[in-house]
C-alpha atoms as a PDB file:
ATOM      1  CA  UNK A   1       0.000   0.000   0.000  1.00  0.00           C
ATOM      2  CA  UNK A   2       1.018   3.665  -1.027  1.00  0.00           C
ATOM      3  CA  UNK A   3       1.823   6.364   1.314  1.00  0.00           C
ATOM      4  CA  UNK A   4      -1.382   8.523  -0.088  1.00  0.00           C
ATOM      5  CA  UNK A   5      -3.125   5.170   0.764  1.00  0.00           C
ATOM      6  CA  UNK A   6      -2.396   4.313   3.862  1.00  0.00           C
ATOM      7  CA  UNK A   7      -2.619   8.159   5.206  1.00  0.00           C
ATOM      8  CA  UNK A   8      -6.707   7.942   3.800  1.00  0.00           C
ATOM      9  CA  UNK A   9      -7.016   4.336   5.833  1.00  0.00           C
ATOM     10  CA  UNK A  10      -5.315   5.602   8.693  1.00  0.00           C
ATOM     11  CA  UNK A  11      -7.394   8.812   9.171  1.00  0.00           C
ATOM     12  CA  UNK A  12     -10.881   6.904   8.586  1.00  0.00           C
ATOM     13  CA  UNK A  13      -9.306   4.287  10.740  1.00  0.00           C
ATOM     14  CA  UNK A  14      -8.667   7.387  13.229  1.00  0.00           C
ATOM     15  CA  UNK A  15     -12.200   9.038  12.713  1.00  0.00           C
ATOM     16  CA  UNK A  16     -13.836   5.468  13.745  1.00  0.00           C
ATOM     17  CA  UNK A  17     -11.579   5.469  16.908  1.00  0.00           C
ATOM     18  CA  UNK A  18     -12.624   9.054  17.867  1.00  0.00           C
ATOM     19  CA  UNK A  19     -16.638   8.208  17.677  1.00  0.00           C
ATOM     20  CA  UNK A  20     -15.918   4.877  20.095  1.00  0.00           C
ATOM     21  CA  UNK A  21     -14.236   6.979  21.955  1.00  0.00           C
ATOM     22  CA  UNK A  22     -16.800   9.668  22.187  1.00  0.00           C
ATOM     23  CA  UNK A  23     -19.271   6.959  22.673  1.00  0.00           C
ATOM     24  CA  UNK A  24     -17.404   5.321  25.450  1.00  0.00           C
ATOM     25  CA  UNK A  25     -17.446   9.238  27.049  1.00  0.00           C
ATOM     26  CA  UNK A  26     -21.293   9.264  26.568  1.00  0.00           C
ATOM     27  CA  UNK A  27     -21.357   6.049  28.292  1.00  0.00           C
ATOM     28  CA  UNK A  28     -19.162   6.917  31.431  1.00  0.00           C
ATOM     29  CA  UNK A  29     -21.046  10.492  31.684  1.00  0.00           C
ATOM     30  CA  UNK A  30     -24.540   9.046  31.669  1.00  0.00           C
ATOM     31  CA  UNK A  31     -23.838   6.702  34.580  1.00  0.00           C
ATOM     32  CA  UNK A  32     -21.623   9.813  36.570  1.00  0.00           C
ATOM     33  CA  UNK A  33     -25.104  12.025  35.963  1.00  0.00           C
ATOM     34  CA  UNK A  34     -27.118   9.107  37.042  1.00  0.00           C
ATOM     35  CA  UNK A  35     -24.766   8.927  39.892  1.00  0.00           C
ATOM     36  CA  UNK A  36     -24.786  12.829  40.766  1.00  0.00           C
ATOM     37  CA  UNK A  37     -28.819  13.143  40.338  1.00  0.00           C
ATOM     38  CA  UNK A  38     -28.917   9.976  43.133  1.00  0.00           C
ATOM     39  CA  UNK A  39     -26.095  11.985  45.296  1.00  0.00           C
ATOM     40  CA  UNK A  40     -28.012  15.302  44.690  1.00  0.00           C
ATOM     41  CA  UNK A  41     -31.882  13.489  45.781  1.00  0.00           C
ATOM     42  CA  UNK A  42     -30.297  12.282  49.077  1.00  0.00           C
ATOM     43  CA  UNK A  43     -30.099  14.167  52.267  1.00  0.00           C
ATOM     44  CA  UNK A  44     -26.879  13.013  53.355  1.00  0.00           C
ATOM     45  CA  UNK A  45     -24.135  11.413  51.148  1.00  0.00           C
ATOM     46  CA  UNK A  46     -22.895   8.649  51.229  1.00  0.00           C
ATOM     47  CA  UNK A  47     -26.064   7.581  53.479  1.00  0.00           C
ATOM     48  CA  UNK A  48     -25.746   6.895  57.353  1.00  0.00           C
ATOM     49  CA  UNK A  49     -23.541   4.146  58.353  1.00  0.00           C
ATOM     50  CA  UNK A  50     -21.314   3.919  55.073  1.00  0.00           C
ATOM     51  CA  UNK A  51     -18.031   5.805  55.324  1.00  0.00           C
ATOM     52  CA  UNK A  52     -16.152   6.573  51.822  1.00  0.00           C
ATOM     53  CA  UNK A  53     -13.889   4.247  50.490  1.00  0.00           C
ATOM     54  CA  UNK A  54     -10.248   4.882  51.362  1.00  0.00           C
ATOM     55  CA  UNK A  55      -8.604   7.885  49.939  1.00  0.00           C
ATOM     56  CA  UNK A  56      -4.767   6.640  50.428  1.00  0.00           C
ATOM     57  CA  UNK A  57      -5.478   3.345  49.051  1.00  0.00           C
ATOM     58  CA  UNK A  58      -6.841   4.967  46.280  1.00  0.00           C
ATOM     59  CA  UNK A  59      -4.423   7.885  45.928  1.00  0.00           C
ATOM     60  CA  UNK A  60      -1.673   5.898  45.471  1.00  0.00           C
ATOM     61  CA  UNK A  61      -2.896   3.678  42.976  1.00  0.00           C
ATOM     62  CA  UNK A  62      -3.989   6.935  40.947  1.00  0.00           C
ATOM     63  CA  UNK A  63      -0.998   7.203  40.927  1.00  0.00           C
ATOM     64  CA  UNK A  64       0.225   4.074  39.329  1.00  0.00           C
ATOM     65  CA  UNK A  65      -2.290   4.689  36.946  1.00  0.00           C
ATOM     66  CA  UNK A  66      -0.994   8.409  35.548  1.00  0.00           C
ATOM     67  CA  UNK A  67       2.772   7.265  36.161  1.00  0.00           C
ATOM     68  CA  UNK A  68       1.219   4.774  33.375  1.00  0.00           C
ATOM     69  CA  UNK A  69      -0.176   7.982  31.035  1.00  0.00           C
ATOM     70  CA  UNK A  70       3.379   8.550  31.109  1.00  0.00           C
ATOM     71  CA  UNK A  71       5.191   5.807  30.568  1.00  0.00           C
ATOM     72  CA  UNK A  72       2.316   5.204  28.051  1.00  0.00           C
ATOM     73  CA  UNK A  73       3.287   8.632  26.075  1.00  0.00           C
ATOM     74  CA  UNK A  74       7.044   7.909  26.500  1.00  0.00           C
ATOM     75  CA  UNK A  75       6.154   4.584  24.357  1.00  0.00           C
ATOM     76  CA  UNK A  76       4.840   6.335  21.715  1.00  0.00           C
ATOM     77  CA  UNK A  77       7.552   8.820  21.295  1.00  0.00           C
ATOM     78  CA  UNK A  78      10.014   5.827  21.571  1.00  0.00           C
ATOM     79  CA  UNK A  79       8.113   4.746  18.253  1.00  0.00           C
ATOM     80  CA  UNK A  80       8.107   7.702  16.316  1.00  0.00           C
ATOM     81  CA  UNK A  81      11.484   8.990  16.811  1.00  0.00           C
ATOM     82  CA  UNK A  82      12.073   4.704  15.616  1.00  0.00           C
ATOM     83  CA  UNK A  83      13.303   4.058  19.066  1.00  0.00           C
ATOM     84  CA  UNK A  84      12.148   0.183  19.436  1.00  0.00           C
ATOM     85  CA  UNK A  85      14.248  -0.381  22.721  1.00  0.00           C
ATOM     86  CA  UNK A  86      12.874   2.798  24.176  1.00  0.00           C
ATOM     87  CA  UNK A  87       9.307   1.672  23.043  1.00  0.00           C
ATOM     88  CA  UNK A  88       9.707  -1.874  24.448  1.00  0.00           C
ATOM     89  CA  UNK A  89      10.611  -0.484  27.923  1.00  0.00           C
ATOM     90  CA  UNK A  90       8.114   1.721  27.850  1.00  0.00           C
ATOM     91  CA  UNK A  91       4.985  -0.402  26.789  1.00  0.00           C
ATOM     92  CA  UNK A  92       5.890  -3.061  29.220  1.00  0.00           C
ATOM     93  CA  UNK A  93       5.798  -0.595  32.110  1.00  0.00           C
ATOM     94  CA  UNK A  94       3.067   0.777  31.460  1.00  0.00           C
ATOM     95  CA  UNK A  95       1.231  -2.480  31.076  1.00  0.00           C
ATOM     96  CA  UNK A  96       2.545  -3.419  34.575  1.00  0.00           C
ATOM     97  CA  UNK A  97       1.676  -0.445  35.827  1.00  0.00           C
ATOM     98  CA  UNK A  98      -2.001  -0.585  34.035  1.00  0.00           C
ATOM     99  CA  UNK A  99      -2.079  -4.406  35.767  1.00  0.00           C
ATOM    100  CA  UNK A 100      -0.820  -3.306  39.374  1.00  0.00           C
ATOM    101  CA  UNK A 101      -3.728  -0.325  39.251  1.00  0.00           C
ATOM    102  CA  UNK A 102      -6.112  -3.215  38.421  1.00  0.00           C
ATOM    103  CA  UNK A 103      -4.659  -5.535  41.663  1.00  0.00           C
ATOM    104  CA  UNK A 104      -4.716  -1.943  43.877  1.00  0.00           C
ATOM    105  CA  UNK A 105      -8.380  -2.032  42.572  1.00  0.00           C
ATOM    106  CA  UNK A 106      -8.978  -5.305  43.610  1.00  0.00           C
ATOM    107  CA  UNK A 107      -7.154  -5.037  47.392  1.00  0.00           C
ATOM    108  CA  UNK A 108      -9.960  -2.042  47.609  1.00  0.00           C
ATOM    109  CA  UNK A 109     -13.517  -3.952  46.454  1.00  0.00           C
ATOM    110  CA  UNK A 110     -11.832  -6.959  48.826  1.00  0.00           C
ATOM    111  CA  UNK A 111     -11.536  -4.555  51.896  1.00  0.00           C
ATOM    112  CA  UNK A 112     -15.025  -3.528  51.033  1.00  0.00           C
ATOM    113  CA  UNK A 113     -16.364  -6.434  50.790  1.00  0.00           C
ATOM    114  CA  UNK A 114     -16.644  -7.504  54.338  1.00  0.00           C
ATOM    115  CA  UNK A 115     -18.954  -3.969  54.468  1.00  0.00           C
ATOM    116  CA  UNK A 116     -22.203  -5.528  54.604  1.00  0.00           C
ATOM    117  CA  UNK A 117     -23.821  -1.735  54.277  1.00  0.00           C
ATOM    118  CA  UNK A 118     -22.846  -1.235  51.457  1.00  0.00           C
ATOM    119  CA  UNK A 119     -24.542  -4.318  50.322  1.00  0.00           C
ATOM    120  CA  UNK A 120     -27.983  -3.051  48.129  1.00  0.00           C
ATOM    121  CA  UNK A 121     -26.762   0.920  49.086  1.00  0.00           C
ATOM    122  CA  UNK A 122     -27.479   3.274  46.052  1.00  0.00           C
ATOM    123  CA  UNK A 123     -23.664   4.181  47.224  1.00  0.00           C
ATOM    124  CA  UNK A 124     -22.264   0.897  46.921  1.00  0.00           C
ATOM    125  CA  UNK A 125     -24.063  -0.083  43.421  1.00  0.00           C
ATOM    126  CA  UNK A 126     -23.175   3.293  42.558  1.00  0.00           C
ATOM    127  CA  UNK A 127     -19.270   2.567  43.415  1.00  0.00           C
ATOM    128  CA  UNK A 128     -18.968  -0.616  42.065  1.00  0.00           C
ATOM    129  CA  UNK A 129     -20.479   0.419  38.699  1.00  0.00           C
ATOM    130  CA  UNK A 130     -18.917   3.425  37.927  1.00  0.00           C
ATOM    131  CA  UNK A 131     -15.322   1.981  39.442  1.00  0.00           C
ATOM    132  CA  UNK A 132     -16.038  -1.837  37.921  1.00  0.00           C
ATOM    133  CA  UNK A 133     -16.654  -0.593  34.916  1.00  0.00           C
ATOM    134  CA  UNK A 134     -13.484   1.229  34.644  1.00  0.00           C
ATOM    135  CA  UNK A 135     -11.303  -1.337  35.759  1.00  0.00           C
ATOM    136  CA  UNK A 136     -12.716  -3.125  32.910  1.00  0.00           C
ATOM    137  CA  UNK A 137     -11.573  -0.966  30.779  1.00  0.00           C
ATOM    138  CA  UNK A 138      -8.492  -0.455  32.065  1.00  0.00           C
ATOM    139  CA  UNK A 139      -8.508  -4.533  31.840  1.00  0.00           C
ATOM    140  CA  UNK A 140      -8.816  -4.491  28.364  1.00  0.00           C
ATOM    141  CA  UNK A 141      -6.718  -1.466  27.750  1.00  0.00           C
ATOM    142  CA  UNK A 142      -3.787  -4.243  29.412  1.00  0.00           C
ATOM    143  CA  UNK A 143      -5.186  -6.192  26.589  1.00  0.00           C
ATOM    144  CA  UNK A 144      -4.650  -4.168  23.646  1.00  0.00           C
ATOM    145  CA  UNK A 145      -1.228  -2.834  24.393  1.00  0.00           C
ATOM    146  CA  UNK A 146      -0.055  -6.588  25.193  1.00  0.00           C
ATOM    147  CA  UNK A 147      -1.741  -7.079  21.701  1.00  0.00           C
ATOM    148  CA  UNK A 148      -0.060  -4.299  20.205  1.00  0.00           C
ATOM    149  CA  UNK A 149       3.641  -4.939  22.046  1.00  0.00           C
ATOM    150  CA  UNK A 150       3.229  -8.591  20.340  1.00  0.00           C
ATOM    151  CA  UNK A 151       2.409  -7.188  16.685  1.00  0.00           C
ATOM    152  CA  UNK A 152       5.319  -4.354  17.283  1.00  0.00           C
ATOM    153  CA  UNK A 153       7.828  -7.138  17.990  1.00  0.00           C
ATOM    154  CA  UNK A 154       6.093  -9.199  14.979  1.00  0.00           C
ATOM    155  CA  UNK A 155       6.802  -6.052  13.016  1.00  0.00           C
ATOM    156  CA  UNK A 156       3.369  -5.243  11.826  1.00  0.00           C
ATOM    157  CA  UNK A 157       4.050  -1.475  13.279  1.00  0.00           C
ATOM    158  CA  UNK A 158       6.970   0.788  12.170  1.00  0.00           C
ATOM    159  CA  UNK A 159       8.134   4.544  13.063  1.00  0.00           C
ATOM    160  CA  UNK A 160       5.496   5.445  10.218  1.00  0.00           C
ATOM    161  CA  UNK A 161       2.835   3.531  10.144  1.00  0.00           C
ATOM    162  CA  UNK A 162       1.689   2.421  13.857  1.00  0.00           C
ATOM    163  CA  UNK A 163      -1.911   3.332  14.438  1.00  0.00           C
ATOM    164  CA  UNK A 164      -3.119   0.685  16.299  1.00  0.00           C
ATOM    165  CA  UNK A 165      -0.403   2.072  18.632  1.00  0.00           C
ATOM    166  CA  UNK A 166      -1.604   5.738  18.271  1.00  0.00           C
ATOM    167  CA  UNK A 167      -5.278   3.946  18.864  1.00  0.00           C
ATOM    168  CA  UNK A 168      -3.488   2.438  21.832  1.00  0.00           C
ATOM    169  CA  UNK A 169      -2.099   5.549  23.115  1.00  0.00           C
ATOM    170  CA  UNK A 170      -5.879   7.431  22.900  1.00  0.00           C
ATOM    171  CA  UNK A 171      -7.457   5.153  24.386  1.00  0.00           C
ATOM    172  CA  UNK A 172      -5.381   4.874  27.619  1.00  0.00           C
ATOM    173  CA  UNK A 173      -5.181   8.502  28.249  1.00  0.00           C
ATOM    174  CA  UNK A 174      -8.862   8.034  27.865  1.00  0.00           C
ATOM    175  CA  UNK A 175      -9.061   5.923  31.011  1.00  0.00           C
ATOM    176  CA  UNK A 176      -6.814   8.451  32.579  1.00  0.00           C
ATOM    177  CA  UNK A 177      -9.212  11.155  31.994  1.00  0.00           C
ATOM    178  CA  UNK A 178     -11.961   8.683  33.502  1.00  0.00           C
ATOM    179  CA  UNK A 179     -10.551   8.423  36.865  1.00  0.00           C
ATOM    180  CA  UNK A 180      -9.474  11.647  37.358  1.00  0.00           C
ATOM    181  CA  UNK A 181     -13.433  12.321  37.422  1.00  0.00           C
ATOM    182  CA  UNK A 182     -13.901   9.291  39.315  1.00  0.00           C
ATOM    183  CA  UNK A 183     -11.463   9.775  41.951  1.00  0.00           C
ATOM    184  CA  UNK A 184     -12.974  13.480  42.588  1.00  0.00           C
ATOM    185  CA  UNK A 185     -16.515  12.323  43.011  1.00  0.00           C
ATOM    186  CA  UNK A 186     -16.284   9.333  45.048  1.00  0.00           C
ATOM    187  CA  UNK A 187     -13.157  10.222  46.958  1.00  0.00           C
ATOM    188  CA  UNK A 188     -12.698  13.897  47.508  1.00  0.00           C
ATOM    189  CA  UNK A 189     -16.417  15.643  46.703  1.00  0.00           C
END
């Protein structure tokens, strides 16, 4: 494939990326107004007898989570300036990283669990959706730059032409961005 060729493919490619994207923000902001309208209908938040979740806990694995933005953005660089050892390094720590902010995740819902009021609490549903559903996608975020560290090494991406790597790249600043609302409503407002 031409040059001329693959720039068309890449930015339709790119376009198609930006609308999931700017679905998957449509998605995450209905269930934070959903979450706001319940906070905003009840007297006292969170209700009597549930205290928030713990700030430290999840303080420092925010962040493990932007230290991964940045080792994230580091990777891409490493590919465009055709820096593969750079790249390598880069991708794999912020995989870890992505993977030890899923496990800090996981240490919190398990220190919860034991919470029985927070069992059937619009607090608690509202916690474990909104937070669940991000670790998911931070899950499969783990996924796709795994995915994309294996086609790199297989060759499929070069210094000039690597979008599923710039695809990559979006999308985990995307989860980023995700949190930092996350981590304002449920553990600071």
């Amino acid at each position: 494939m031409d040059d001329a060729a693959y720039a068309e493919q890449r930015d339709i490619r790119l376009l198609g990326f930006l609308f999931f994207l700017v679905s998957d923000s449509i998605f995450f902001g209905s269930l934070i107004f959903a979450y706001l309208y319940l906070r905003n209908s009840s007297p006292v938040w969170p209700p009597p007898g549930i205290e928030r979740p713990d700030v430290y806990l999840a303080a420092v694995n925010s962040v493990v989570l932007f230290g991964s933005g940045v080792t994230m953005h580091f990777a891409m660089e490493g590919m465009r300036h055709d820096r593969k050892r750079r790249f390598v390094g880069f991708i794999v720590a912020t995989i870890v990283l992505g993977a030890l902010f899923v496990g800090g995740q996981v240490i919190e819902y398990v220190k919860l669990l034991p919470v029985d009021k927070w069992a059937g609490s619009t607090f608690g549903a509202s916690f474990y959706t909104l937070t669940g559903m991000h670790g998911l996608h931070v899950s499969v975020g783990v996924v796709f730059l795994t995915t994309v560290l294996i086609q790199t090494l297989r060759g499929t991406y070069t210094k000039d032409r690597h979008f599923g790597l710039t695809a990559a790249t979006l999308y985990w600043h995307f989860v980023d961005i995700i949190w930092v609302a996350l981590f304002f409503l449920f553990y600071i407002y």
